[in-house]
C-alpha atoms as a PDB file:
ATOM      1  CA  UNK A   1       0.000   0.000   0.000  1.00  0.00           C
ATOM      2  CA  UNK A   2       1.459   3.790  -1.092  1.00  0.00           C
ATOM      3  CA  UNK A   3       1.575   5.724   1.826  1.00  0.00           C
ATOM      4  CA  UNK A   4      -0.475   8.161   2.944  1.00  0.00           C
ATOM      5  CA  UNK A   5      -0.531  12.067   1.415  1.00  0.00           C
ATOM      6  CA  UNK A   6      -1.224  13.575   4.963  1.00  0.00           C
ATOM      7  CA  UNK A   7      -1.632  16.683   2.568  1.00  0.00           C
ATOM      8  CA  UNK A   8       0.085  19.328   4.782  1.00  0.00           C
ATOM      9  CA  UNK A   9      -0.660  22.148   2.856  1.00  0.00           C
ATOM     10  CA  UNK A  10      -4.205  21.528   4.052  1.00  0.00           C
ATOM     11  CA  UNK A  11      -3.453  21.269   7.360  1.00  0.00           C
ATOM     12  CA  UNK A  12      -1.454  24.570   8.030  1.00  0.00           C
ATOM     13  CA  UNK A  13      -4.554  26.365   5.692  1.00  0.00           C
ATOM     14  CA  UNK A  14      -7.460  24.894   7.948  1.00  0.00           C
ATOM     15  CA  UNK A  15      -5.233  26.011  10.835  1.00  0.00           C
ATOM     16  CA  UNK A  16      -4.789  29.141   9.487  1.00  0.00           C
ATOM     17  CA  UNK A  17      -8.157  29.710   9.074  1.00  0.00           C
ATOM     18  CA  UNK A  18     -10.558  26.970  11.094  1.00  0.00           C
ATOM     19  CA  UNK A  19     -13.473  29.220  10.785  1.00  0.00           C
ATOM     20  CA  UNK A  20     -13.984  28.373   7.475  1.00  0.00           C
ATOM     21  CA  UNK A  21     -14.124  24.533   7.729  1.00  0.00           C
ATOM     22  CA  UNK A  22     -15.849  24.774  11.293  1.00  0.00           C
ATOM     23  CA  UNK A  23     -19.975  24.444  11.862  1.00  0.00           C
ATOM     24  CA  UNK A  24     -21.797  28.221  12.802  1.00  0.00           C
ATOM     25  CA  UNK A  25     -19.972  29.052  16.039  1.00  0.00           C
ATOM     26  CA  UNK A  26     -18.029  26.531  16.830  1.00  0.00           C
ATOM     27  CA  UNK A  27     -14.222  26.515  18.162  1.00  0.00           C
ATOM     28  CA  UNK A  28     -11.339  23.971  17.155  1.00  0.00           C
ATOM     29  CA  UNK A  29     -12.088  23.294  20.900  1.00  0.00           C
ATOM     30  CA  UNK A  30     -11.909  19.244  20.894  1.00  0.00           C
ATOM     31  CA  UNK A  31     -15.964  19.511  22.663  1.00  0.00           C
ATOM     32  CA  UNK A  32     -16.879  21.326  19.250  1.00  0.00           C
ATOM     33  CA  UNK A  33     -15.126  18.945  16.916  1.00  0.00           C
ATOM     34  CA  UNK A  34     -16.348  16.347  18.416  1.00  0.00           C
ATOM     35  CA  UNK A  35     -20.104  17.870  18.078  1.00  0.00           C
ATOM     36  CA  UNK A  36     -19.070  18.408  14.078  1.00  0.00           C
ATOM     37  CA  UNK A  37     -18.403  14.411  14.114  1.00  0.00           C
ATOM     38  CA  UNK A  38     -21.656  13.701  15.997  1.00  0.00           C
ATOM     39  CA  UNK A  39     -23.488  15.840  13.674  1.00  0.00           C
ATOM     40  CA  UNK A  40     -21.951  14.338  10.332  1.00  0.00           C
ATOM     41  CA  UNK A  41     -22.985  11.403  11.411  1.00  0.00           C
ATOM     42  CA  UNK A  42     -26.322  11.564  12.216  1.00  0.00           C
ATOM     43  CA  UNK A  43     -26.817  13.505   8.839  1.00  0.00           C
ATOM     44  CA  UNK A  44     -25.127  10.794   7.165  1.00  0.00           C
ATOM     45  CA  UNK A  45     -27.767   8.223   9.133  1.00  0.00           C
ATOM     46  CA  UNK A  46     -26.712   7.448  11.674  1.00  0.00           C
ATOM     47  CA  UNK A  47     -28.977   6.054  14.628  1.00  0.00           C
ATOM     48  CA  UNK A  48     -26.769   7.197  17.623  1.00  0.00           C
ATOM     49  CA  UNK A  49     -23.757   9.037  18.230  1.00  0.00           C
ATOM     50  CA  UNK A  50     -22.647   9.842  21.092  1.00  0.00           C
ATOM     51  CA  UNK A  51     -19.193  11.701  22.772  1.00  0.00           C
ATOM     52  CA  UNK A  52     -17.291  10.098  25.077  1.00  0.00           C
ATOM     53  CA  UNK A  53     -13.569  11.562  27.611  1.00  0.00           C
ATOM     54  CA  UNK A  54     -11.029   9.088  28.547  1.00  0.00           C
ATOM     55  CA  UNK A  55      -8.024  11.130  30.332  1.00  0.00           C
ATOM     56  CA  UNK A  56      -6.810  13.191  27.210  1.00  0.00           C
ATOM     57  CA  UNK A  57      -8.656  11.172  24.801  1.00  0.00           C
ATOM     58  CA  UNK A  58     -11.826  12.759  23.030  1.00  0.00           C
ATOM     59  CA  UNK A  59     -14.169   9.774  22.272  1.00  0.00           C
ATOM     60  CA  UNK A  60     -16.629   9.685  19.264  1.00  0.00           C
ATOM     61  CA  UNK A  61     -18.719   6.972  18.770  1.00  0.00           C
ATOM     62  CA  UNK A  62     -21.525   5.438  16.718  1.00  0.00           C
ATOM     63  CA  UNK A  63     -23.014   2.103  15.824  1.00  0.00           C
ATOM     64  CA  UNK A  64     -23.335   3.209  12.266  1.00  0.00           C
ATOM     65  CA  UNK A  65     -19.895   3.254  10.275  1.00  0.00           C
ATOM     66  CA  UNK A  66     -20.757   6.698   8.724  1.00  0.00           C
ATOM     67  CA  UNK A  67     -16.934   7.783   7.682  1.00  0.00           C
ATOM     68  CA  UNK A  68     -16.647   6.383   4.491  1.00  0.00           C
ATOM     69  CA  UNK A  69     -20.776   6.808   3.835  1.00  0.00           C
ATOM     70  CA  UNK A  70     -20.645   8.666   0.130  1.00  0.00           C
ATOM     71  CA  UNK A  71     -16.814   8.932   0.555  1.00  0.00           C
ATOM     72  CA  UNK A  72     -14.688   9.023  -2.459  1.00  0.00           C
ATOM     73  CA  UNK A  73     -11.699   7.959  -0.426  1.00  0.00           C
ATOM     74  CA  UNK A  74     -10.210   5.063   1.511  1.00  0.00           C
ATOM     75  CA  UNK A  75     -10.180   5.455   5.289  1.00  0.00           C
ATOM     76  CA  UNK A  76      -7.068   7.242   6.289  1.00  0.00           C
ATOM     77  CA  UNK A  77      -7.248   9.368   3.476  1.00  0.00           C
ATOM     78  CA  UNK A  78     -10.677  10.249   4.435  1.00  0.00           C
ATOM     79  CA  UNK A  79      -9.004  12.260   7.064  1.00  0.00           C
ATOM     80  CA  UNK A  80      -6.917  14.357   5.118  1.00  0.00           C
ATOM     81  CA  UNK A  81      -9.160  15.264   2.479  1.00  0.00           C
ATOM     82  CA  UNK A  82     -11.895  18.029   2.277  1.00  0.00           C
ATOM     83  CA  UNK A  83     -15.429  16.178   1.335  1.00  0.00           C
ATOM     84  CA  UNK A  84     -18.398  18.950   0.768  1.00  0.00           C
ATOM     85  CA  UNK A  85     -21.790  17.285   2.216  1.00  0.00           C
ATOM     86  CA  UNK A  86     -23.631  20.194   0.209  1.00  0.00           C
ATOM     87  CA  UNK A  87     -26.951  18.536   1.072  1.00  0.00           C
ATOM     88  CA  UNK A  88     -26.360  19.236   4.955  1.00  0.00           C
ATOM     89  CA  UNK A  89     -25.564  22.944   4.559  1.00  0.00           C
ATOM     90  CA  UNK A  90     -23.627  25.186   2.142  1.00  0.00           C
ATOM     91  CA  UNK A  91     -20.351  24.867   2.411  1.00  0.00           C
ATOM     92  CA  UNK A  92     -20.629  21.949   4.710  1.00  0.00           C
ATOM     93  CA  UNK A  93     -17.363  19.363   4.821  1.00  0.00           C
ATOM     94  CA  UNK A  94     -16.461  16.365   6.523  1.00  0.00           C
ATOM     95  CA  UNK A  95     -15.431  17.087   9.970  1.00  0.00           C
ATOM     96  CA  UNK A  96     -13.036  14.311   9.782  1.00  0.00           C
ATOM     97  CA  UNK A  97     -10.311  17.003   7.964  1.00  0.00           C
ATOM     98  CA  UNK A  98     -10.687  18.773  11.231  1.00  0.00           C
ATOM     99  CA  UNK A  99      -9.260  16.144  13.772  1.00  0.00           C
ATOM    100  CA  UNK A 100      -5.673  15.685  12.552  1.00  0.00           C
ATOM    101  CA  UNK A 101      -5.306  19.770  12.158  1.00  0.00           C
ATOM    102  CA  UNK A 102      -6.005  20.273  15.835  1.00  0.00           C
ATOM    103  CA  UNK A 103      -4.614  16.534  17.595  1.00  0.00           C
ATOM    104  CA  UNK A 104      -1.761  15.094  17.833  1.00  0.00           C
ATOM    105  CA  UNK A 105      -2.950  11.121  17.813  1.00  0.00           C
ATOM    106  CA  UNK A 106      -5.896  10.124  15.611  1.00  0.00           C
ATOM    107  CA  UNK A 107      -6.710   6.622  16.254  1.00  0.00           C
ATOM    108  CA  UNK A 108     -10.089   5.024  14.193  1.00  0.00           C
ATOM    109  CA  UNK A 109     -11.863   1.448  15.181  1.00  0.00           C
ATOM    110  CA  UNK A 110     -14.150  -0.233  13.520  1.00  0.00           C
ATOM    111  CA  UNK A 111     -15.633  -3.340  15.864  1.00  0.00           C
ATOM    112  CA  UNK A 112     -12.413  -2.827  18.222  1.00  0.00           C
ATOM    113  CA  UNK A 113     -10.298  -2.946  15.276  1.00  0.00           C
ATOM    114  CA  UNK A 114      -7.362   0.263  15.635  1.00  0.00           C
ATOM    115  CA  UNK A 115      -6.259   2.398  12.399  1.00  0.00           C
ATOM    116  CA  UNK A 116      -3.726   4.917  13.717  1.00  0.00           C
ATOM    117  CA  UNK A 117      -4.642   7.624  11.151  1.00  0.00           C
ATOM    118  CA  UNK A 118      -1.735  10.048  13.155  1.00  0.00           C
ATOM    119  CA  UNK A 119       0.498   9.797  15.334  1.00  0.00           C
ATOM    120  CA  UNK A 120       2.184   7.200  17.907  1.00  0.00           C
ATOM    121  CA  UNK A 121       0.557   4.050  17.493  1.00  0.00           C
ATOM    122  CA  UNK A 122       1.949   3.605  21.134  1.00  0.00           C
ATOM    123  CA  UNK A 123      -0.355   5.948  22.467  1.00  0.00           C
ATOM    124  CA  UNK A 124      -3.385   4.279  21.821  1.00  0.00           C
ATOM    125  CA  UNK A 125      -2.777   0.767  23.351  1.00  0.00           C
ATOM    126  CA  UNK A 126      -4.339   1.417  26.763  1.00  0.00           C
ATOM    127  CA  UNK A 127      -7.079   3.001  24.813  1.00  0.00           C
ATOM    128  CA  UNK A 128      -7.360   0.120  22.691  1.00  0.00           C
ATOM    129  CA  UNK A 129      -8.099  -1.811  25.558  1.00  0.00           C
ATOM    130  CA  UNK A 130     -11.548   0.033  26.669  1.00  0.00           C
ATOM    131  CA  UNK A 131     -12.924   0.750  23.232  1.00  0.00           C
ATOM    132  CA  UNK A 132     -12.608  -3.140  22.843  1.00  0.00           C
ATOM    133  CA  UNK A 133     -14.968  -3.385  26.085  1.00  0.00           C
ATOM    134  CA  UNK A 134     -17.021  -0.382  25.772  1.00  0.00           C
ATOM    135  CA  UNK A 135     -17.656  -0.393  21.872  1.00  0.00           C
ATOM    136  CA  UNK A 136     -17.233  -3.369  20.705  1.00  0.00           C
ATOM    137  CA  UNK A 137     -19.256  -3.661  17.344  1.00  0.00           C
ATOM    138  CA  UNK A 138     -18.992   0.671  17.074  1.00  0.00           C
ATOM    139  CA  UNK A 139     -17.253   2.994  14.685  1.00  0.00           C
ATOM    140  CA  UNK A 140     -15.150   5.353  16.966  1.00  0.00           C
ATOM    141  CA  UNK A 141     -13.148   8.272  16.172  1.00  0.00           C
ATOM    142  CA  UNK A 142     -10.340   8.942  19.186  1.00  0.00           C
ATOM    143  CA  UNK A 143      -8.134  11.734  19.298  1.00  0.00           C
ATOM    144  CA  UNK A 144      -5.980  14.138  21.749  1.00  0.00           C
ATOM    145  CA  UNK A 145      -3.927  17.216  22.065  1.00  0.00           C
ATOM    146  CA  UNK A 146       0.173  17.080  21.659  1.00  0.00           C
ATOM    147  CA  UNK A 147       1.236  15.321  24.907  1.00  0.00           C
END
């Protein structure tokens, strides 16, 4: 498998300017991003969705695998890759091009299953651990600040 184009260029311009890519008054605040998630998926049809904190560790998760719903890309690439969702509201993108601008480890699971999308695949193994117990058959989106 190539690897990944983590696409910096995008990065340092949604930094630059997070306004632009956030929802109506939200913050790159990890409680907002995570909201961004929750609503993607539920517009995306999701059932539930719901935000979880473990230590450092902002928690997203849903029993509906609602990342690569409509997606033109493969999973980690989903991440790095602006997706309009015109349908939701104008202008509207994936919030998934949010988390690895503002963390520093992006982990993904799907049924307990880690994809480190960034970062220090170290970091997540405790983690690991309790998705595996409390989300067993979920999609979940974990992330955190620079340690």
């Amino acid at each position: 498998m190539p690897p990944i184009d983590r696409n910096p260029a995008l990065i340092e311009k949604i930094r630059a300017d997070p306004n632009s890519y956030l929802g109506p008054g939200r913050t790159t605040d990890f409680r907002d991003i995570a909201l961004e998630l929750v609503s993607d998926a539920l517009y995306l049809g999701a059932k539930d969705a719901s935000v979880h904190r473990h230590g450092a560790w902002t928690i997203v998760a849903s029993t509906t695998d609602r990342i690569l719903k409509g997606s033109k890309w493969a999973l980690e690439e989903a991440f790095f890759r602006i997706e309009f969702i015109q349908s939701y509201r104008q202008n509207a993108s994936r919030a998934t091009v949010l988390v690895p601008c503002f963390a520093e480890d992006v982990v993904t699971y799907a049924s307990g299953e880690p994809t480190v999308i960034q970062g220090n695949p170290g970091h997540c193994l405790e983690l690991t651990a309790l998705i595996q117990q409390l989300f067993p058959i979920h999609r979940v989106v974990a992330f955190q600040r620079p340690r």
